[in-house]
Protein backbone atom coordinates (compact mmCIF):
# COMPACT_ATOMS: atom_id res chain seq x y z
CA UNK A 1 102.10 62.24 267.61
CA UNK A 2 104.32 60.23 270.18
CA UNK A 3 105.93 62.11 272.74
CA UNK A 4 107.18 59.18 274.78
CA UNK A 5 110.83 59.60 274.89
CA UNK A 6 112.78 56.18 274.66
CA UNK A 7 116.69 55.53 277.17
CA UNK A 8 118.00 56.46 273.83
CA UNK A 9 116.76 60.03 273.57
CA UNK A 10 117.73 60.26 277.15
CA UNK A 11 120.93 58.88 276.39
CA UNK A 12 121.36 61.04 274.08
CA UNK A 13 120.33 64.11 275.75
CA UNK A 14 122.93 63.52 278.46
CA UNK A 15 125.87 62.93 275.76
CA UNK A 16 128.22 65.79 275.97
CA UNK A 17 128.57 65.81 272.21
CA UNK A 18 124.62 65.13 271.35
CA UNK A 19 122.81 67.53 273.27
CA UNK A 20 125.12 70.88 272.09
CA UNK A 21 127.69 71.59 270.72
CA UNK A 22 129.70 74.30 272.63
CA UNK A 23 131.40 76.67 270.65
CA UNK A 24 133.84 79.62 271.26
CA UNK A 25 131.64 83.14 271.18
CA UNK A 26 134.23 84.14 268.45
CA UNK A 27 133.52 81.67 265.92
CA UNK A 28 130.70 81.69 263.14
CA UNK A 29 127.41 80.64 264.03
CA UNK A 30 125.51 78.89 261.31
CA UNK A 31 122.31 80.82 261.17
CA UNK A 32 118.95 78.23 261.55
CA UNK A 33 119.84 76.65 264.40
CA UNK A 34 118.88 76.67 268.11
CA UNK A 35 121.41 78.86 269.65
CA UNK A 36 121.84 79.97 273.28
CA UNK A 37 124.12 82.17 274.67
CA UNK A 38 125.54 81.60 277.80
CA UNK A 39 127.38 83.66 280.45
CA UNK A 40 129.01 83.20 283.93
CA UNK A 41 127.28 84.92 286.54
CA UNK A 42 127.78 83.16 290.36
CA UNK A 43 125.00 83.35 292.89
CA UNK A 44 126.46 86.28 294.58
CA UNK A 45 128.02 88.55 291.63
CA UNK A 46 128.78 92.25 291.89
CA UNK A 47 126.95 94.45 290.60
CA UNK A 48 128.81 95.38 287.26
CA UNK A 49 128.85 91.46 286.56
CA UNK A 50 124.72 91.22 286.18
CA UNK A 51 124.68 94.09 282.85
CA UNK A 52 127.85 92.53 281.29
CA UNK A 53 126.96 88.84 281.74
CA UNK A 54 123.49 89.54 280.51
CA UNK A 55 124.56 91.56 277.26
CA UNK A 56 127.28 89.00 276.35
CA UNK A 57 124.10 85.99 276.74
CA UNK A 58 122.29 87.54 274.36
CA UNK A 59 125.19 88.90 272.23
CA UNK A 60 126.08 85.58 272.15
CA UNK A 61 122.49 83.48 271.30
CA UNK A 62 122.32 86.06 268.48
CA UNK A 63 125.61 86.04 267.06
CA UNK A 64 126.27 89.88 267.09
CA UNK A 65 129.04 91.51 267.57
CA UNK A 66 127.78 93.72 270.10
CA UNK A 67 125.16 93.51 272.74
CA UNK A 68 123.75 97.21 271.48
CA UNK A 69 123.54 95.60 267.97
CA UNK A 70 121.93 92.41 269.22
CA UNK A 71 119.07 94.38 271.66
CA UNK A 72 118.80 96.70 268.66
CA UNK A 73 117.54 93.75 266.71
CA UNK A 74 115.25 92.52 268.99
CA UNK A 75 113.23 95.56 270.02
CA UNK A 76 112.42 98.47 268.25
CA UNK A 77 111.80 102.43 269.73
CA UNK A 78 107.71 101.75 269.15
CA UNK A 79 107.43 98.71 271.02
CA UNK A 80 105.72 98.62 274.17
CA UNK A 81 108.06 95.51 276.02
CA UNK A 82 106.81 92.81 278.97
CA UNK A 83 109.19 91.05 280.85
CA UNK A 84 107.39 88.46 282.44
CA UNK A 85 109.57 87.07 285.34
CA UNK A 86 108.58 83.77 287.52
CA UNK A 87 108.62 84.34 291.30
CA UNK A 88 106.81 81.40 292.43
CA UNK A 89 110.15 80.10 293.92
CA UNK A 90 110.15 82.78 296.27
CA UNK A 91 113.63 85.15 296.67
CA UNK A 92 115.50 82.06 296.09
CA UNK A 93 114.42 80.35 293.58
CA UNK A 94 113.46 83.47 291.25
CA UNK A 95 115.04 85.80 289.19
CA UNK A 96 116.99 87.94 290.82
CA UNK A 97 115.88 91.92 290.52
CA UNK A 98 119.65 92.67 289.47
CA UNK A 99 119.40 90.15 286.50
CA UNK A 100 116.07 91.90 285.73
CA UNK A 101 117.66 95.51 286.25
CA UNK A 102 120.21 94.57 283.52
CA UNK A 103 117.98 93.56 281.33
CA UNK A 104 116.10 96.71 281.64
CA UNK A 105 118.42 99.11 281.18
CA UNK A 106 119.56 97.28 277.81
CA UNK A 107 116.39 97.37 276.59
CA UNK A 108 116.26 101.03 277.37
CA UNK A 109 119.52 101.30 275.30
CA UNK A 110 117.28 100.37 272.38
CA UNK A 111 115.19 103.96 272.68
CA UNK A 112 111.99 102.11 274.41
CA UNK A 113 110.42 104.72 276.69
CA UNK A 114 111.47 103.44 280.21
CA UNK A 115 107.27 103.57 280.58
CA UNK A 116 106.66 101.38 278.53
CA UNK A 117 109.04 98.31 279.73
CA UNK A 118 107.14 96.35 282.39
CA UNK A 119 108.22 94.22 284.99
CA UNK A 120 105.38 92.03 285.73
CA UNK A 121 104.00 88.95 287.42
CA UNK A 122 100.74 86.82 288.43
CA UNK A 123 100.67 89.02 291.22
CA UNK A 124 102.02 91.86 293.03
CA UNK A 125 102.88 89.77 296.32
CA UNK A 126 104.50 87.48 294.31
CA UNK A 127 106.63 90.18 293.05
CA UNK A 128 107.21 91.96 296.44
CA UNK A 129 108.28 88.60 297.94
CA UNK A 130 111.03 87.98 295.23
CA UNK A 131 112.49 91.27 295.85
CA UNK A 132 110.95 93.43 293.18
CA UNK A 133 109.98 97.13 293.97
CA UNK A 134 106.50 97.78 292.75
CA UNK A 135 106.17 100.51 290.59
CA UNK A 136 103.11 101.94 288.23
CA UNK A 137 105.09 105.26 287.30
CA UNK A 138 108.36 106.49 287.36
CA UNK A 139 111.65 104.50 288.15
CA UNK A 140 113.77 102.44 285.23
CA UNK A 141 111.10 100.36 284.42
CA UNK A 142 107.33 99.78 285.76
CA UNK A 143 107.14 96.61 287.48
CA UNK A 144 103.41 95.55 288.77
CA UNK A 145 101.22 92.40 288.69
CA UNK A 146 98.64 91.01 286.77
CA UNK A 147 96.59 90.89 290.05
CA UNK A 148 93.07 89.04 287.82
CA UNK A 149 93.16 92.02 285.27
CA UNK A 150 92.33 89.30 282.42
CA UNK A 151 90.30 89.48 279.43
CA UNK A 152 87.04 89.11 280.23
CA UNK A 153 86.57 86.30 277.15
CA UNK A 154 88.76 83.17 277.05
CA UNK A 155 90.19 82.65 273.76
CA UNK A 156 91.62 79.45 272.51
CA UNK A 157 94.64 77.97 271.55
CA UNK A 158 95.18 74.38 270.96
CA UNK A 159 94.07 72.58 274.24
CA UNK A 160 94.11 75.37 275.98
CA UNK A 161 90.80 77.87 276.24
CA UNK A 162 91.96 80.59 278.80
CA UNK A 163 91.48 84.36 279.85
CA UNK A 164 95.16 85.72 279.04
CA UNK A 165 95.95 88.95 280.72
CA UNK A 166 95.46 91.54 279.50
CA UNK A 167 99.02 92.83 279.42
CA UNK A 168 100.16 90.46 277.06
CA UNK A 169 96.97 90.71 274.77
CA UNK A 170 96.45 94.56 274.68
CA UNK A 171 99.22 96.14 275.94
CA UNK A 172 102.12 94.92 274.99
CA UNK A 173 103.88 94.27 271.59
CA UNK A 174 107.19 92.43 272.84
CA UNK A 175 107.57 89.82 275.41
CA UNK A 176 110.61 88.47 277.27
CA UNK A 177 110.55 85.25 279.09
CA UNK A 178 112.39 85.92 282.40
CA UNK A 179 113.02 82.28 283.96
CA UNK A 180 114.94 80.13 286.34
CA UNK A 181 116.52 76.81 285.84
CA UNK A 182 114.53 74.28 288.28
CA UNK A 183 112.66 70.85 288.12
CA UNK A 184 108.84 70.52 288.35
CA UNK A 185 106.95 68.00 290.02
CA UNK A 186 104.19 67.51 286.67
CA UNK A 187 105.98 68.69 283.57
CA UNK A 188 109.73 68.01 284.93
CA UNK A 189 111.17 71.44 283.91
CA UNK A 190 110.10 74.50 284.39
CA UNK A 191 112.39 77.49 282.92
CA UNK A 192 110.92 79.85 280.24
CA UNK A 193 108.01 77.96 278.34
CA UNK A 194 106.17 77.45 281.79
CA UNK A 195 106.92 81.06 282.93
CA UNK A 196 103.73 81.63 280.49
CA UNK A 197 100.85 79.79 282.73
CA UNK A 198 101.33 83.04 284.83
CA UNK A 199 99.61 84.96 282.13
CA UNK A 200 96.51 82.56 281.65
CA UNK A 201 93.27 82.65 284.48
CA UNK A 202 93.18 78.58 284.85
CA UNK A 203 96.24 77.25 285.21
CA UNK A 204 95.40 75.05 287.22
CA UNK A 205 93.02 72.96 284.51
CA UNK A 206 96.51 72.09 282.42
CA UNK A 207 98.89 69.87 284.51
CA UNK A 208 97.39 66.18 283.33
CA UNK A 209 99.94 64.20 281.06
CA UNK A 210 103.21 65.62 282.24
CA UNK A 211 101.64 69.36 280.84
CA UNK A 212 101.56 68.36 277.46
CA UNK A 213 100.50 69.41 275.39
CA UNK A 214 99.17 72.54 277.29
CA UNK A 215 102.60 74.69 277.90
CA UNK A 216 103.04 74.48 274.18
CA UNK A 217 99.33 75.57 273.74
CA UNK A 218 99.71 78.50 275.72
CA UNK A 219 103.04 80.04 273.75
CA UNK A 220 101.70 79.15 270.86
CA UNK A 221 98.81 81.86 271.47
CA UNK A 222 98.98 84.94 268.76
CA UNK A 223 99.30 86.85 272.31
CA UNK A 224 102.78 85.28 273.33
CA UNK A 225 104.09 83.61 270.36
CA UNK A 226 103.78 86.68 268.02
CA UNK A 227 105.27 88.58 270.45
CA UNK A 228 107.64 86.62 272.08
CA UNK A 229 111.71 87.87 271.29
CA UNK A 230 113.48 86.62 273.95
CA UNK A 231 114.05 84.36 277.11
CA UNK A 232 116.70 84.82 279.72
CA UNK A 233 117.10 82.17 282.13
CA UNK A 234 119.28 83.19 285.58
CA UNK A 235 121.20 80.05 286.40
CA UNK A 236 123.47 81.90 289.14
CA UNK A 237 121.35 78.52 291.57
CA UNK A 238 119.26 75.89 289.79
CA UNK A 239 117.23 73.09 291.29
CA UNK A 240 117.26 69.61 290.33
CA UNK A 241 114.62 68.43 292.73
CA UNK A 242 111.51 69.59 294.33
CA UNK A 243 110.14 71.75 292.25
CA UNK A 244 108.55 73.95 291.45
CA UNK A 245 107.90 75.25 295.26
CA UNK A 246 112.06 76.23 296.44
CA UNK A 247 113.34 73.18 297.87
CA UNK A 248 116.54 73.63 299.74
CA UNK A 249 117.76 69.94 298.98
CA UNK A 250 117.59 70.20 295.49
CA UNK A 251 119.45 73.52 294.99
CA UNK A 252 122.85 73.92 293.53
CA UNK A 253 125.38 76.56 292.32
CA UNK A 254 124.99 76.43 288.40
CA UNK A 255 126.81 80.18 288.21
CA UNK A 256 125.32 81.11 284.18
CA UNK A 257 122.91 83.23 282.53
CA UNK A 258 121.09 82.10 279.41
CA UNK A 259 119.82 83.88 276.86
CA UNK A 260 117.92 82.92 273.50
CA UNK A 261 115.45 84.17 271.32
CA UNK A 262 114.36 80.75 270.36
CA UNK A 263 112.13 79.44 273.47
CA UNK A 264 112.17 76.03 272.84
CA UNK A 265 116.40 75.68 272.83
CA UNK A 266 116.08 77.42 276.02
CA UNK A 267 114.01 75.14 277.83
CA UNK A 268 116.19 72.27 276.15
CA UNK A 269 119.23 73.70 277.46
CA UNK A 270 117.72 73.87 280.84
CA UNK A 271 116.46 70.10 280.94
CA UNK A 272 120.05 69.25 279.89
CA UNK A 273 121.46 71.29 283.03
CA UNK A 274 119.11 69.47 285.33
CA UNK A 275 119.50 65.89 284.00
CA UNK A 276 123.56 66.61 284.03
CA UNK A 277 123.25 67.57 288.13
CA UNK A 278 120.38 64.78 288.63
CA UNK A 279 123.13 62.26 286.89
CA UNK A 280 126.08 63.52 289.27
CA UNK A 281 124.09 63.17 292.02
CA UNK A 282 123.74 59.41 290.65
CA UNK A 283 119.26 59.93 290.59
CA UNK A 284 117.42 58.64 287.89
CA UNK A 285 116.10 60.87 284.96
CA UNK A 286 112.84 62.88 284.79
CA UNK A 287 111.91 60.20 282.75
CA UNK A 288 112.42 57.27 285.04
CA UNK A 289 110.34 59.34 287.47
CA UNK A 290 107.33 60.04 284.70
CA UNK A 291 108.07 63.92 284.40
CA UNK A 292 109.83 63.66 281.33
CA UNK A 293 109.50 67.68 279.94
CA UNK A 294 107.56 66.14 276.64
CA UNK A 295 106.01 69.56 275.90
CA UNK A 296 109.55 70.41 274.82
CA UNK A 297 109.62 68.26 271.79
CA UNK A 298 105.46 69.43 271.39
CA UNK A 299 106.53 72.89 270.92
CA UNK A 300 109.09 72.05 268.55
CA UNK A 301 106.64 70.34 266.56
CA UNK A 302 103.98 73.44 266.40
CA UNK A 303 107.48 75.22 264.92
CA UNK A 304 107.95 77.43 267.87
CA UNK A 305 111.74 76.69 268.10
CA UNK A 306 114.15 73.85 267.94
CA UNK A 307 113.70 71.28 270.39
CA UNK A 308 116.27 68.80 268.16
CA UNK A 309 118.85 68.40 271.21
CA UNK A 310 121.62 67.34 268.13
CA UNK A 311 120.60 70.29 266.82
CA UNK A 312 121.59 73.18 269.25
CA UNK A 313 124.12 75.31 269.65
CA UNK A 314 125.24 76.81 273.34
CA UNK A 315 127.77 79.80 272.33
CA UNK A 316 129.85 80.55 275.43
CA UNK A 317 132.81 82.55 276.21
C-alpha cells in the first residue's frame, strides 16, 4: 500500500469544501459516514459551558436528538468504561479535568456505577501534573495511572508486539479516547489515535516512518478497537507546532470540543485544524516537513473508520 500523500491530497485536505462538509446540527445526517460533532468551548469557559458543550459534541457526531439518547447508545449499565486522557502536554497542552468531569458525569447518566468509570493515564504524575485528582475509591469517577501494571505477555497486532495494560485488556469493556488537538514532531498529529501508545510498554520501538503503520497497529488491537466507542478531542487551545512536548509558540485559541465515535474522522478533523492554522500562519504543510499523519489513511484502510477527507461530515451548531 502507498501512503505517500501527493500536493493534491493536501490540496485537497485544505479545501473548505473537500475536507467536510459542515452542516447545521438540525439537519439529517446520512448514516455511514464519518461524522464529528463539534461544539464551542473557549480556553477559559465557565463551568456550566464544559457539560453542555460536551453533550451537544457527541449529540451531534451521533445524530441524536438528545445527548441522554446519544450516551445511552454508546454505553450500557454493565460496562465497566476507561477514559484514557493524554497529559504528556503538561496542564496546558492536556485535557482539561473540567472537559473530563463532563464527560463523566454523562456517562454516569447512562447507569454505569461511578466505580467503574476510570480516569486513567501512563502514569499517575502525569495525571497529577495535568490537574487530575487521583483517586482509587470514592469521588465521581476513579482516576489513577497505569504506573507499569501491564500484561506480563506481549501480544501482537500488526507491527506492533507490545505488553498493553492491563486496564484496557482485563478490566475494562468500553474505552474513550480523551485527546487534544496538537502537532507531533514524528507522526505530525497527535489527537486521539496516538492517545493509545500510552497503553502499550514500548512505545518507544514505533516512531520510524512517520508512525506508520504502528498507531494504526495499536487501535487495531481486540483490546482497544473492540472496545473503543468514543473520542473527544478538547480544542478550547491547539498547537500547530512543536509538538508533542507544550510549545508556547505554536499554541493558539481554537475554542471547540470534538466528539466522534469513529476514531479515524477524528484524527482527520484534527489534521485539518492544524494544517488550516499552519496555512494562516503562511508555514508549509506536515507534508513539506516529512510528518505527514499517514497512519490516518492506514487506519482507514484496516476499516477502523473513515479517513476519506471528501467523505466526512463535521455537524456543528
Amino acid at each position: 500500500m502507498n501512503h505517500r500523500l501527493t500536493r493534491r491530497d493536501l490540496a485537497a485536505l485544505l479545501g473548505a469544501g473537500a475536507v467536510s462538509r459542515v452542516v447545521r446540527a438540525s439537519q439529517k445526517v446520512s448514516p455511514g459516514i464519518g461524522r464529528v460533532g463539534t461544539a464551542g468551548i473557549p480556553p477559559h469557559a465557565r463551568p456550566a459551558t464544559f457539560s453542555r458543550a460536551v453533550g451537544d459534541a457527541v449529540r451531534r457526531s451521533t445524530g441524536m436528538d438528545t445527548a441522554e439518547a446519544a450516551f445511552r447508545g454508546l454505553f450500557g449499565r454493565r460496562d465497566t468504561v476507561g477514559i484514557k486522557v493524554n497529559c504528556l502536554g503538561g496542564p496546558r497542552m492536556s485535557p482539561r479535568p473540567e472537559v473530563v468531569g463532563a464527560l463523566v458525569e454523562w456517562v454516569a447518566g447512562t447507569g454505569v456505577e461511578r466505580s467503574r468509570i476510570i480516569v486513567f493515564e501512563r502514569s499517575s504524575r502525569e495525571l497529577e501534573r495535568a490537574g487530575f485528582s487521583l483517586r482509587k475509591k470514592g469521588g465521581p469517577s476513579l482516576c489513577y495511572g497505569i504506573d507499569n501494571d501491564y500484561d506480563r505477555e506481549p501480544t501482537v497486532a500488526g507491527s506492533v508486539a507490545s505488553c498493553f495494560a492491563r486496564l484496557v485488556s482485563t478490566t475494562c469493556t468500553a474505552l474513550i479516547s480523551v485527546g487534544v488537538v496538537k502537532d507531533h514532531d514524528f507522526a505530525g498529529v497527535s489527537a486521539g489515535l496516538k492517545n493509545w501508545y500510552g497503553v502499550i510498554h514500548n512505545p518507544n520501538k514505533y516512531h520510524d516512518g512517520n508512525c506508520d503503520p504502528y498507531v494504526a497497529d495499536v487501535v487495531r488491537h481486540r483490546w482497544i478497537g473492540g472496545k473503543l466507542r468514543l473520542t473527544v478531542l478538547d480544542g478550547g487551545r491547539a498547537q500547530y507546532r512543536g509538538g508533542p512536548a507544550f510549545a508556547n509558540r505554536g499554541v493558539f485559541d481554537l475554542g471547540l470540543v470534538a466528539a466522534s465515535a469513529d476514531p479515524v474522522a477524528a484524527d482527520a478533523w484534527a489534521w485539518r485544524m492544524i494544517e488550516e492554522e499552519r496555512a494562516r500562519r503562511a508555514l508549509g504543510t506536515l507534508a513539506d516537513e516529512k510528518r505527514a499523519p499517514r497512519f490516518i489513511q492506514t487506519a482507514a484502510a484496516y476499516g477502523l473508520g473513515v479517513g476519506d477527507v471528501k467523505a466526512l461530515e463535521v455537524v456543528s451548531g
